[in-house]
Protein backbone atom coordinates (compact mmCIF):
# COMPACT_ATOMS: atom_id res chain seq x y z
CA UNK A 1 -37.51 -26.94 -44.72
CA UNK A 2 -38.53 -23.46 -45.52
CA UNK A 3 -42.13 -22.60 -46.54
CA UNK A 4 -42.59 -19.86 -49.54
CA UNK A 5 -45.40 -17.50 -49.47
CA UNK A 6 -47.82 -19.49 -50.89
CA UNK A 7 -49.29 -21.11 -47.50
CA UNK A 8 -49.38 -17.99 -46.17
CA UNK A 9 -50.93 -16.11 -49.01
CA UNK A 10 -53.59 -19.20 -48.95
CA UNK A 11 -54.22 -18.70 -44.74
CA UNK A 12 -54.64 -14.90 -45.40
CA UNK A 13 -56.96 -15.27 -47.97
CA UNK A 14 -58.84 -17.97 -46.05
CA UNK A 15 -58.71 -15.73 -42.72
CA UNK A 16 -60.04 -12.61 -44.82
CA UNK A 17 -62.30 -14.26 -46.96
CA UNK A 18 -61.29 -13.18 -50.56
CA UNK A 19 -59.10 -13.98 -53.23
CA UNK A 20 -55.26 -12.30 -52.97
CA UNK A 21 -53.96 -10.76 -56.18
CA UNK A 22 -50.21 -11.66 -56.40
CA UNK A 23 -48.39 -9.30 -58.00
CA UNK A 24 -44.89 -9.97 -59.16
CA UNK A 25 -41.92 -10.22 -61.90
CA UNK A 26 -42.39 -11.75 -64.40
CA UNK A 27 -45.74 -10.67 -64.67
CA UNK A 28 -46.76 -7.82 -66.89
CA UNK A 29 -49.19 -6.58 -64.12
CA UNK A 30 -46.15 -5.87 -62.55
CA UNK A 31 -44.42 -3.82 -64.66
CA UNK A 32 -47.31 -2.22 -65.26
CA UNK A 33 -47.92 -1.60 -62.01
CA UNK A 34 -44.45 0.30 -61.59
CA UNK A 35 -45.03 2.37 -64.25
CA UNK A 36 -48.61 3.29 -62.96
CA UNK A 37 -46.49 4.77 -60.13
CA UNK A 38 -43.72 6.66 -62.07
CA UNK A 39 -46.96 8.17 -64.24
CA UNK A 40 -44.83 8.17 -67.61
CA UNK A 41 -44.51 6.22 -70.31
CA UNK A 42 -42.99 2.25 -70.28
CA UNK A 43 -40.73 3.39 -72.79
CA UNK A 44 -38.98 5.63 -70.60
CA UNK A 45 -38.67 3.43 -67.77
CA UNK A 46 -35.77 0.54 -67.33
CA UNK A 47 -35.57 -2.42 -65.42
CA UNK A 48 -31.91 -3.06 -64.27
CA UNK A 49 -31.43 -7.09 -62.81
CA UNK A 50 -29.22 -9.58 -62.68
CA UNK A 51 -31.85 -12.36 -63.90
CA UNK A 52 -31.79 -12.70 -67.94
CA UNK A 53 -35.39 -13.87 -67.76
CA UNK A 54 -37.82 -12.57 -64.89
CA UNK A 55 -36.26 -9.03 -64.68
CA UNK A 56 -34.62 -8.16 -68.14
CA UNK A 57 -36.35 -10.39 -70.16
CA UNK A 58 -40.03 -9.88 -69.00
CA UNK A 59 -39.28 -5.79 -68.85
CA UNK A 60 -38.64 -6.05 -72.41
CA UNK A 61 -41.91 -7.91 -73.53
CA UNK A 62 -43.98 -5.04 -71.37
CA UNK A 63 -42.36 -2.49 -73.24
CA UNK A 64 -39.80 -1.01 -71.12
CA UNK A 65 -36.02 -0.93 -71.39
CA UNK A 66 -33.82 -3.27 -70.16
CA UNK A 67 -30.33 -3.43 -68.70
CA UNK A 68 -28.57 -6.91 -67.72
CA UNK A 69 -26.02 -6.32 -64.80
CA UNK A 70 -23.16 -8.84 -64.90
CA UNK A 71 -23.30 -9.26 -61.12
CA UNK A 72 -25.88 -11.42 -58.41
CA UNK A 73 -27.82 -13.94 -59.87
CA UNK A 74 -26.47 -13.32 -63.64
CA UNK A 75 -23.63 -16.48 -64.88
CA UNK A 76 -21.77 -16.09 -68.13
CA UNK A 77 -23.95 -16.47 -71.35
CA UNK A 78 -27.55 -15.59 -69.68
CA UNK A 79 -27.59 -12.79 -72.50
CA UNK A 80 -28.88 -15.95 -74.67
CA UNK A 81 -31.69 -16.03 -72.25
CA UNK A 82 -33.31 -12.23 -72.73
CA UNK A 83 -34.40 -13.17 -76.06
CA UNK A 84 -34.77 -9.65 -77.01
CA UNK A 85 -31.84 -7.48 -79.09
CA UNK A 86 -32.65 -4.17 -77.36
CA UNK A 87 -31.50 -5.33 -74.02
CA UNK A 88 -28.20 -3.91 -72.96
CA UNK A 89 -25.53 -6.21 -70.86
CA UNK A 90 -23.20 -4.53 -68.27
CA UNK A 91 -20.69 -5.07 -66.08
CA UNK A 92 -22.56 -3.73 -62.99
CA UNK A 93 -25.15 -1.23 -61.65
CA UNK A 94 -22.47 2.00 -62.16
CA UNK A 95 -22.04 1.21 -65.35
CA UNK A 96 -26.06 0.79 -65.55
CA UNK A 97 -26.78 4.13 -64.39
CA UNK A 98 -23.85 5.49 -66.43
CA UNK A 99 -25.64 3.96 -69.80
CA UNK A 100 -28.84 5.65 -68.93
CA UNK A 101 -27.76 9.63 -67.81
CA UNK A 102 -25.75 9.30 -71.27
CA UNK A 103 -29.02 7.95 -73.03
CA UNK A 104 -27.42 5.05 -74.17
């Protein structure tokens, strides 16, 4: 059996005496977090994953762009899963990258 990082989260927080923020997809904090970093706007930025739901998906509803990658995590018909028509679906992360230098 392997633990997640909950019961460590909960021994760090008891051993520094505050509350942890967890930070992480499918949150909006998170997105807005990485675009905090880039400085710019969420429209220009794009999440590219291979999960229809916590990468593309959630990108989407924080305002960003979104790219599904056909490879990883991603099975046949997860584009029903996004839930959002201005994703894009590819066949990989080339093809990804390809979409965005053409502005696609």
């Amino acid at each position: 059996m392997q633990l997640d990082a909950g019961p460590f989260v909960a021994a760090l927080e008891y051993a520094a005496g505050t509350k942890a923020l967890v930070l992480g997809k499918p949150s909006p904090d998170f997105f807005a977090a990485a675009r905090e970093e880039f400085s710019c706007p969420l429209e220009r930025v794009t999440m590219i994953g291979d999960d229809a739901r916590s990468d593309v998906g959630a990108a989407l509803k924080a305002g960003m762009r979104g790219i599904l990658v056909q490879t990883g995590k991603y099975r046949p018909g997860d584009e029903a899963l996004i839930g959002h028509a201005n994703a894009l679906v590819v066949a990989d992360m080339n093809e990804a990258v390809e979409k965005i230098l053409n502005g696609d």
